[in-house]
Protein backbone atom coordinates (compact mmCIF):
# COMPACT_ATOMS: atom_id res chain seq x y z
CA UNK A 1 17.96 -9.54 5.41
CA UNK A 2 14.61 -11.54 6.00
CA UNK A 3 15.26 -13.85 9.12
CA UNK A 4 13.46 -17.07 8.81
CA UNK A 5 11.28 -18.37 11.80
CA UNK A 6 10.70 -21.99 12.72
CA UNK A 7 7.46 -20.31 14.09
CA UNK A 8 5.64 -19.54 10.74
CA UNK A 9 2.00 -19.50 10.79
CA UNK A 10 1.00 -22.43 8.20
CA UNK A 11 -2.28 -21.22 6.34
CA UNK A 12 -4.45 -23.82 5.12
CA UNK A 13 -5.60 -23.44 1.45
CA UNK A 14 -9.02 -24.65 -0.17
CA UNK A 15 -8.23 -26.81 -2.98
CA UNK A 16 -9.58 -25.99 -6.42
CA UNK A 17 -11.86 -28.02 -8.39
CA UNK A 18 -11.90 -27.57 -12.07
CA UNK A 19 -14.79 -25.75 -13.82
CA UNK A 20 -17.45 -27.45 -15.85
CA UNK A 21 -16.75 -25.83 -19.45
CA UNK A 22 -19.29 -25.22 -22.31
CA UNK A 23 -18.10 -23.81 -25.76
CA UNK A 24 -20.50 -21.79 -27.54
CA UNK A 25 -20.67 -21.20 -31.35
CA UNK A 26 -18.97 -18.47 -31.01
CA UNK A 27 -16.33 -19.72 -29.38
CA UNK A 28 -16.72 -18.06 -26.09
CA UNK A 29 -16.29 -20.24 -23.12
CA UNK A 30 -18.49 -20.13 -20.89
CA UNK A 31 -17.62 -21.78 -17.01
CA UNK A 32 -19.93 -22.79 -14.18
CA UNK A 33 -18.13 -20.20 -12.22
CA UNK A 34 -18.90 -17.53 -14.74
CA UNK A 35 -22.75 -18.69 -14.80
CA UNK A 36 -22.70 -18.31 -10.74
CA UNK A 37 -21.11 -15.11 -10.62
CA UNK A 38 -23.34 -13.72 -13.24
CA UNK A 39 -26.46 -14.86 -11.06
CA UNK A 40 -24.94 -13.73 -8.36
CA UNK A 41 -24.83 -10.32 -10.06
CA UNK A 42 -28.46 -10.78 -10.76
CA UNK A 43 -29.51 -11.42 -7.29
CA UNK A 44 -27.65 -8.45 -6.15
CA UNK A 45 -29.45 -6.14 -8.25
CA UNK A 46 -32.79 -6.94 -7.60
CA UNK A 47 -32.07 -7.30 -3.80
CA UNK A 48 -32.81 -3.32 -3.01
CA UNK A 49 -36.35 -3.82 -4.78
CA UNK A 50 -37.66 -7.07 -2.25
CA UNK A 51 -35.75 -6.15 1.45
CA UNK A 52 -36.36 -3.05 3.55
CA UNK A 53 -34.31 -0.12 4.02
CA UNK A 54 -32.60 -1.89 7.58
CA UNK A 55 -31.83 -4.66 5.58
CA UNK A 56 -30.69 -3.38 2.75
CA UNK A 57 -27.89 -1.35 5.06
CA UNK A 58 -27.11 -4.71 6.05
CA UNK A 59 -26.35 -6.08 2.79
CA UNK A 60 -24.09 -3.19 2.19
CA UNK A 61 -22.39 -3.31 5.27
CA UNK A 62 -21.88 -7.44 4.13
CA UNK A 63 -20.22 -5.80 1.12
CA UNK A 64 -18.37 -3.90 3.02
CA UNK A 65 -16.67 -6.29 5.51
CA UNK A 66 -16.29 -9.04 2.47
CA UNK A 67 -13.96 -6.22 0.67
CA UNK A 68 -11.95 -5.80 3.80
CA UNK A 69 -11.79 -9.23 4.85
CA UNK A 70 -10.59 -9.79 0.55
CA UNK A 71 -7.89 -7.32 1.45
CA UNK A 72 -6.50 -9.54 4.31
CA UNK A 73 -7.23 -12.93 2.67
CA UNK A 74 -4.52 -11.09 -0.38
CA UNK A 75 -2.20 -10.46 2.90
CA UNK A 76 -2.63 -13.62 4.43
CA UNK A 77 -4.69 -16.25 2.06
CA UNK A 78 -2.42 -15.69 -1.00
CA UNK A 79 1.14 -14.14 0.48
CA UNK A 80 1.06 -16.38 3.70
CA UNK A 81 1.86 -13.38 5.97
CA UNK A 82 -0.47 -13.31 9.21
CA UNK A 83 -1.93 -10.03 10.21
CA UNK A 84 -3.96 -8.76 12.99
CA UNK A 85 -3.80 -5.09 12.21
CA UNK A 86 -6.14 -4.45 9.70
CA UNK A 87 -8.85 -3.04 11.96
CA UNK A 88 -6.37 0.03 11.96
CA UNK A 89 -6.13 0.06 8.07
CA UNK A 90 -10.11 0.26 8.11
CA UNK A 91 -9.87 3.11 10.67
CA UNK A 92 -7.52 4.91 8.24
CA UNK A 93 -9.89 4.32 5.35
CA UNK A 94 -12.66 5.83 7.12
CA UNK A 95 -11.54 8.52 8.40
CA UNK A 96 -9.47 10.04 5.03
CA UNK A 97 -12.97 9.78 3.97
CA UNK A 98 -14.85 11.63 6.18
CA UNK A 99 -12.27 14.04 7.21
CA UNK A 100 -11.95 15.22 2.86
CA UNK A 101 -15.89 15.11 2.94
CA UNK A 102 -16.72 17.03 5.73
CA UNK A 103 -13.48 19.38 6.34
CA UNK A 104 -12.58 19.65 2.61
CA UNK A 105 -16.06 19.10 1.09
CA UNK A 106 -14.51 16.66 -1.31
CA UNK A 107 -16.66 14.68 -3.22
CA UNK A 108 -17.61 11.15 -2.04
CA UNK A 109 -16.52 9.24 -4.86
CA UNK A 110 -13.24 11.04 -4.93
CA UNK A 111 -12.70 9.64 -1.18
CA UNK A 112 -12.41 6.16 -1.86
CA UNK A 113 -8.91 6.28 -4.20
CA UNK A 114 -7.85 9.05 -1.98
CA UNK A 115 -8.66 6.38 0.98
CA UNK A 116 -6.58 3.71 -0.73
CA UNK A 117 -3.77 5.66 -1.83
CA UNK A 118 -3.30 6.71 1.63
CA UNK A 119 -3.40 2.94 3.15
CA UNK A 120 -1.22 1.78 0.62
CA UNK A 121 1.58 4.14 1.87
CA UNK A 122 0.63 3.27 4.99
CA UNK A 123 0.78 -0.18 4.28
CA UNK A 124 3.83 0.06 2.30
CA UNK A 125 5.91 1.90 4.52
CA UNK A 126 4.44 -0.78 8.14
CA UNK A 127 5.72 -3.91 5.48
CA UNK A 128 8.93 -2.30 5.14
CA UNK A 129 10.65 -2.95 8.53
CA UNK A 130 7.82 -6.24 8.94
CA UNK A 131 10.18 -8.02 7.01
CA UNK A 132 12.22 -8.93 9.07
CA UNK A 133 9.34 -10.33 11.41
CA UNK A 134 7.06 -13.47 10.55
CA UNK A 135 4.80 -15.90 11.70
CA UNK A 136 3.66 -15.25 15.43
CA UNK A 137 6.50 -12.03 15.22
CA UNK A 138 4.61 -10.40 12.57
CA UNK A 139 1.34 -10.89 14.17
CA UNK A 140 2.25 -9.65 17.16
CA UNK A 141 3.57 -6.45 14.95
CA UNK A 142 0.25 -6.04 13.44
CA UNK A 143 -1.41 -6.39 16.94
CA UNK A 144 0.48 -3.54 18.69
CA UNK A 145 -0.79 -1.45 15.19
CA UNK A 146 -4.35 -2.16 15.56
CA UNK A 147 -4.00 -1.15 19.42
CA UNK A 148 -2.54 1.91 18.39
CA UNK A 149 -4.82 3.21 16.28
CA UNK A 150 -7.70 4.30 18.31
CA UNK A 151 -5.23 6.27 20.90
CA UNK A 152 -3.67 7.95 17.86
CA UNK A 153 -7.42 9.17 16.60
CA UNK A 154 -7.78 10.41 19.92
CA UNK A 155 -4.44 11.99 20.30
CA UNK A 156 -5.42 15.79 21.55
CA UNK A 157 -3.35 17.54 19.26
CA UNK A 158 -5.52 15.85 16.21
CA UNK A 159 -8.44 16.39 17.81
CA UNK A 160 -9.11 19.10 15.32
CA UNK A 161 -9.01 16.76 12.44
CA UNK A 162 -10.12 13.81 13.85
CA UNK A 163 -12.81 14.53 15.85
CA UNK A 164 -11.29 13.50 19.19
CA UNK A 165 -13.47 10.83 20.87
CA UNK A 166 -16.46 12.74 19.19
CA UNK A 167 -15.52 11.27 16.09
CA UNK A 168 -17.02 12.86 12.88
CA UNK A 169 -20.63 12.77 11.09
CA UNK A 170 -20.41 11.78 7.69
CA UNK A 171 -23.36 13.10 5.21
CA UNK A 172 -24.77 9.98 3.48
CA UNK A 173 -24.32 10.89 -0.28
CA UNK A 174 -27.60 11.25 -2.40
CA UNK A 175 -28.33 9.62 -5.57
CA UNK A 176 -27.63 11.67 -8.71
CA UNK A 177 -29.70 13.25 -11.32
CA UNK A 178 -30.21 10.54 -13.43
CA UNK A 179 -30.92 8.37 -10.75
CA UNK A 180 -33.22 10.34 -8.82
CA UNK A 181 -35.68 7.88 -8.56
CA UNK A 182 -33.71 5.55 -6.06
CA UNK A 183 -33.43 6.48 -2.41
CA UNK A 184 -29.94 7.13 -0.46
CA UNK A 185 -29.89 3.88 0.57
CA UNK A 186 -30.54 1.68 -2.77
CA UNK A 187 -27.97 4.38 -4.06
CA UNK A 188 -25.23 3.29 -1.47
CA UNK A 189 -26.14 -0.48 -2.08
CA UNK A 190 -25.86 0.16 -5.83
CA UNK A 191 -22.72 2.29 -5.74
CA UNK A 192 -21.01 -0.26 -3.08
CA UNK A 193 -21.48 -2.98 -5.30
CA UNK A 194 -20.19 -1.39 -8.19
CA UNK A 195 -16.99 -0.93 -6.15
CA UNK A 196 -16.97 -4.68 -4.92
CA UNK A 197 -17.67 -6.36 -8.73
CA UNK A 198 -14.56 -3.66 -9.96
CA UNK A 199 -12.17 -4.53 -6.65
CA UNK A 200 -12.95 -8.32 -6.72
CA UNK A 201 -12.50 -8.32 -10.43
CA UNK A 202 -8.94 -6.80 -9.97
CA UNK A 203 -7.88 -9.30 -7.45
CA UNK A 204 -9.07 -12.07 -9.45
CA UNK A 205 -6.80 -10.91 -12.30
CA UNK A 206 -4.29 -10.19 -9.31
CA UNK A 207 -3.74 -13.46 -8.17
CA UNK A 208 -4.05 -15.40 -11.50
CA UNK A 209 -1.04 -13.17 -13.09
CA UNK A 210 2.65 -13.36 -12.77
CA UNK A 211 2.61 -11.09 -10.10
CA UNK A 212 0.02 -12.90 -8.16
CA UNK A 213 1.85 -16.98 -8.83
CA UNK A 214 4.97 -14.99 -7.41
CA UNK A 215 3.03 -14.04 -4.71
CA UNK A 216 1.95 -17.63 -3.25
CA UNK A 217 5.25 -19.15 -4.15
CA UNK A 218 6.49 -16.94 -1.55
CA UNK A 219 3.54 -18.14 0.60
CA UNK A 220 4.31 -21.48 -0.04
CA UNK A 221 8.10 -21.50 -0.71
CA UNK A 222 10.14 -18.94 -0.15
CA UNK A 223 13.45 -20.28 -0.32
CA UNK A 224 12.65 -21.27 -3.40
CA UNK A 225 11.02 -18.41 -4.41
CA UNK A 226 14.59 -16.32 -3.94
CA UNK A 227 16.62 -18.73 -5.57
CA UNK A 228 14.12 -18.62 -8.93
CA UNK A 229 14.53 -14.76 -8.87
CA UNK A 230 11.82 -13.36 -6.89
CA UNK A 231 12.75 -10.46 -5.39
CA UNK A 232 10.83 -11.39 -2.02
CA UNK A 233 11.24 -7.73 -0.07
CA UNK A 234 9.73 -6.13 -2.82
CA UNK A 235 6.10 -9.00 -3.42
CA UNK A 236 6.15 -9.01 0.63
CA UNK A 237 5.81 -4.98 0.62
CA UNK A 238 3.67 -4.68 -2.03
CA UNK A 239 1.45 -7.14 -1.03
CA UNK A 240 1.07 -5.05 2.16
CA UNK A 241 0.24 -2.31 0.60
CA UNK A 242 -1.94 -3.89 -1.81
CA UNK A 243 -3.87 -6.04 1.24
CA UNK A 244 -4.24 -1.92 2.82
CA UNK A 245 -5.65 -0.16 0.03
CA UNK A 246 -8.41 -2.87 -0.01
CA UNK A 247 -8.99 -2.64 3.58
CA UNK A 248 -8.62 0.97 3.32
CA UNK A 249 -11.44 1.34 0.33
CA UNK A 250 -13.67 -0.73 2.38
CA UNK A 251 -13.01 1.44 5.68
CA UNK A 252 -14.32 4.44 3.29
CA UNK A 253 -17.56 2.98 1.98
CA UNK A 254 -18.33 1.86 5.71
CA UNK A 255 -17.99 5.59 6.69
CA UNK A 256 -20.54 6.38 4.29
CA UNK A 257 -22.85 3.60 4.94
CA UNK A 258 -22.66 4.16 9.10
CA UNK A 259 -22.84 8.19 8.24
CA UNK A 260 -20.23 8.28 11.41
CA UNK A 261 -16.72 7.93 12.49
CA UNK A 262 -15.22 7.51 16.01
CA UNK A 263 -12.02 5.95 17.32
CA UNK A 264 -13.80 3.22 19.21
CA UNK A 265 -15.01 1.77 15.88
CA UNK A 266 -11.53 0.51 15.11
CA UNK A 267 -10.33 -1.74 18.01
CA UNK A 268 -8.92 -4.40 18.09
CA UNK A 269 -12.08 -7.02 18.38
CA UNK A 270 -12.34 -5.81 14.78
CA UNK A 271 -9.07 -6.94 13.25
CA UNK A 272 -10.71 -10.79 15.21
CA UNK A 273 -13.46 -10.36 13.22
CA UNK A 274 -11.92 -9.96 9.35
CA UNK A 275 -9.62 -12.88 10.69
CA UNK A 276 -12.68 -14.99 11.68
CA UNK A 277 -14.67 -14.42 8.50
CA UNK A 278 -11.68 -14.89 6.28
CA UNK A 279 -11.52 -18.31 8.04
CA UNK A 280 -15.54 -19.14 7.82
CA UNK A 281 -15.78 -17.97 4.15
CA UNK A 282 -11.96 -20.06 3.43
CA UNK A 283 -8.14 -18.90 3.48
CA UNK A 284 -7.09 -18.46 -0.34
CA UNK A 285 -10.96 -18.34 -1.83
CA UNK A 286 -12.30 -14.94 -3.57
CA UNK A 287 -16.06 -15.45 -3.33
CA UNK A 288 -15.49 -16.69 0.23
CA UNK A 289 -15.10 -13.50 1.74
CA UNK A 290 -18.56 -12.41 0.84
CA UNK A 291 -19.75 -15.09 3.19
CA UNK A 292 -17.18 -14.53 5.34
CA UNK A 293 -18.90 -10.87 5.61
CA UNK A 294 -22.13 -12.29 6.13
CA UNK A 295 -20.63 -14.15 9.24
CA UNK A 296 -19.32 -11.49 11.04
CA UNK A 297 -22.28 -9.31 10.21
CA UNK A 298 -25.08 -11.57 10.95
CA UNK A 299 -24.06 -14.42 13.65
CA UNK A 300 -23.43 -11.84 16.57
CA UNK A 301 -26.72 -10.47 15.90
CA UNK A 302 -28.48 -13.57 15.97
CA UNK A 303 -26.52 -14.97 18.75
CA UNK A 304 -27.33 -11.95 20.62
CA UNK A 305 -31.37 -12.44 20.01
CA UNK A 306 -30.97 -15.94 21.48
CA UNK A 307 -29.84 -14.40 25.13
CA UNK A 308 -28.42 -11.20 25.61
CA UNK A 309 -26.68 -12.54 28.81
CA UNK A 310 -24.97 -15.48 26.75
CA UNK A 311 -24.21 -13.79 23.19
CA UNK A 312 -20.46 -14.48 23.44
CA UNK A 313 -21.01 -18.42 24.68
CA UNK A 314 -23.65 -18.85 21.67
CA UNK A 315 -21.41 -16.85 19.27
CA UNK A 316 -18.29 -19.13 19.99
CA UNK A 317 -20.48 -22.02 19.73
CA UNK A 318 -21.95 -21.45 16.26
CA UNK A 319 -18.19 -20.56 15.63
CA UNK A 320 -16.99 -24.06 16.36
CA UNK A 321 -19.71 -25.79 14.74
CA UNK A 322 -19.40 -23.98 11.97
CA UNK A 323 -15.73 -25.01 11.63
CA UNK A 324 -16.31 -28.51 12.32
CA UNK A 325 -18.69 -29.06 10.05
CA UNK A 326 -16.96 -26.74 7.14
CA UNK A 327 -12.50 -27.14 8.46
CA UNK A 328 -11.93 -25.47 4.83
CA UNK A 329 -14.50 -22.62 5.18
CA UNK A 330 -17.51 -22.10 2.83
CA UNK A 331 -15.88 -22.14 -0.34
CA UNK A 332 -13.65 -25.20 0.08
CA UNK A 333 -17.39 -27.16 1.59
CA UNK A 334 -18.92 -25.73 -1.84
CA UNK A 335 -15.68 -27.33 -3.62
CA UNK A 336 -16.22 -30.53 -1.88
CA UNK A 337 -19.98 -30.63 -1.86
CA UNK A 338 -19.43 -30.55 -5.95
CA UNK A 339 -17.15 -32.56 -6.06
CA UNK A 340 -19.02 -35.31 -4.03
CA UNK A 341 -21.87 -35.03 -6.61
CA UNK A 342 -20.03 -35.15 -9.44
CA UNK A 343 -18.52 -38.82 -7.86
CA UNK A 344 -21.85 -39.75 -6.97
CA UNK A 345 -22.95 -39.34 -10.58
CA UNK A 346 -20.77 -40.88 -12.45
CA UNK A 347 -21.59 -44.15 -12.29
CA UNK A 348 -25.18 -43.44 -12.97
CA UNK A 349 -24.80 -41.89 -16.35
CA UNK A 350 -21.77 -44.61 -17.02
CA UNK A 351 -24.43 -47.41 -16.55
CA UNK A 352 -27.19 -45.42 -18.86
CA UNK A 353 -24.66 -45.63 -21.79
């Protein structure tokens, strides 16, 4: 039996704004959103051609976190259940990765639905007695989990799988035939965002089905929810699992992209950081988690080239201007930024006619 809590975590929502829609001959229908996602598509791929080889890492380490940060926004954003555990679904990720590639010799490619499957058990089977926890109770759940999980990689007895406090060294994959012409690292950018267009695709169509509507009716009523006939255990569970084998996919591509795994990787401070960038890029927004990736990736390193001494005072102080200025995150500012210029215009063109 789920116990409800007085205490449940409330997560804000960016409202949506309809798209502007134009009807071609053909009668395919063609949305502002599509035209921005196909330029952002665009940009992406001629990225590895204009940036360096440093910052072209960087871009697919952005990747990277956005996909793990998009599995905890499904967890959180669009199921209302708080987490701060996924750092040790990451950790998980990586290392069924690098221990099939470099005790198993699997192949890389292979590693990343092997990665997921495995999370999503994992994930499955933590939701499982979670449901009787929420709000700060779950949290603090997910916490003790994403403690855990660097002592476990360390546990002595593992240490001949994991690595022990070594860790393990990950061989960055090479291009293929075909595509000898592109170095490792345009091939990692290239094959990374192949996997992001393919998982953000899937969790568009996610949340927009019956599955997904089920989902945030739980998030936002779940009384309600039961009495319509939604079996709540079983969306709650799922979703878990779901929110895992994202994180876990992403913990797999970051293995290749660092070439490295160690326990240390995983703490805790990481599970902060997915939470902060799903916050910056906005709770319940897709395309926010990509900035949400560039937030945790970039701002400590720039914060940390204004004074060494002071990179945690400058970090939290970008990190509250940032949400005073944008309380919705990036994508609900973009939503209201449109929305203001849409207003703005509409008494212009109703005076032209």
């Amino acid at each position: 039996m789920t116990v409800q809590s007085e205490e449940s975590v409330t997560v804000p929502t960016a409202p949506a704004v309809t798209d502007i829609t134009v009807t071609r001959p053909g009668g395919l229908r063609v949305t502002a959103r599509h035209l921005l996602i196909g330029a952002a598509v665009l940009v992406g791929l001629i990225l590895p051609w204009m940036v360096q080889s440093f910052v072209m890492f960087q871009l697919t380490q952005v990747m990277i976190y956005g996909l793990a940060i998009l599995g905890l926004n499904l967890l959180t954003g669009f199921n209302g259940q708080f987490s701060l555990g996924h750092s040790a679904f990451y950790g998980i990720g990586a290392y069924t990765a690098a221990i099939l590639m470099s005790r198993y010799d699997m192949n890389y490619a292979l590693t990343l639905p092997a990665a997921g499957g495995v999370c999503f058990i994992v994930g499955f089977l933590f939701g499982l007695p979670a449901l009787r926890l929420q709000g700060l109770y779950l949290a603090l759940a997910t916490f003790a989990l994403a403690i855990a999980m660097p002592q476990i990689l360390k546990f002595h007895p593992l240490e001949g799988l994991t690595g022990g406090v070594q860790g393990l060294v990950v061989i960055q994959p090479d291009p293929p035939a075909l595509l000898s012409f592109l170095s490792s690292d345009q091939w990692l950018y290239y094959f990374t965002l192949s996997v992001i267009l393919v998982m953000f695709a899937a969790a568009a169509n996610l949340v927009r089905s019956r599955t997904g509507r089920a989902i945030m009716a739980i998030r936002d009523h779940p009384i309600a929810a039961a009495a319509t006939g939604i079996n709540t255990a079983v969306y709650k569970t799922l979703t878990f699992g779901v929110s895992a084998l994202y994180t876990g996919v992403a913990g797999a591509l970051g293995a290749l992209a660092v070439a490295f795994v160690a326990p240390d990787s995983f703490s805790f401070l990481l599970s902060v950081s997915f939470l902060v960038g799903l916050v910056i890029g906005g709770v319940g927004s897709i395309p926010g988690c990509l900035f949400g990736g560039l937030f945790v990736l970039y701002v400590p390193n720039i914060a940390e080239s204004i004074s060494t001494g002071l990179a945690g005072a400058i970090y939290g102080a970008i990190l509250l201007l940032v949400i005073f200025v944008m309380p919705s995150g990036a994508a609900g500012f973009c939503r209201y930024a449109v929305a203001y210029i849409r207003r703005s215009r509409t008494p212009r063109n109703a005076n032209q006619h």
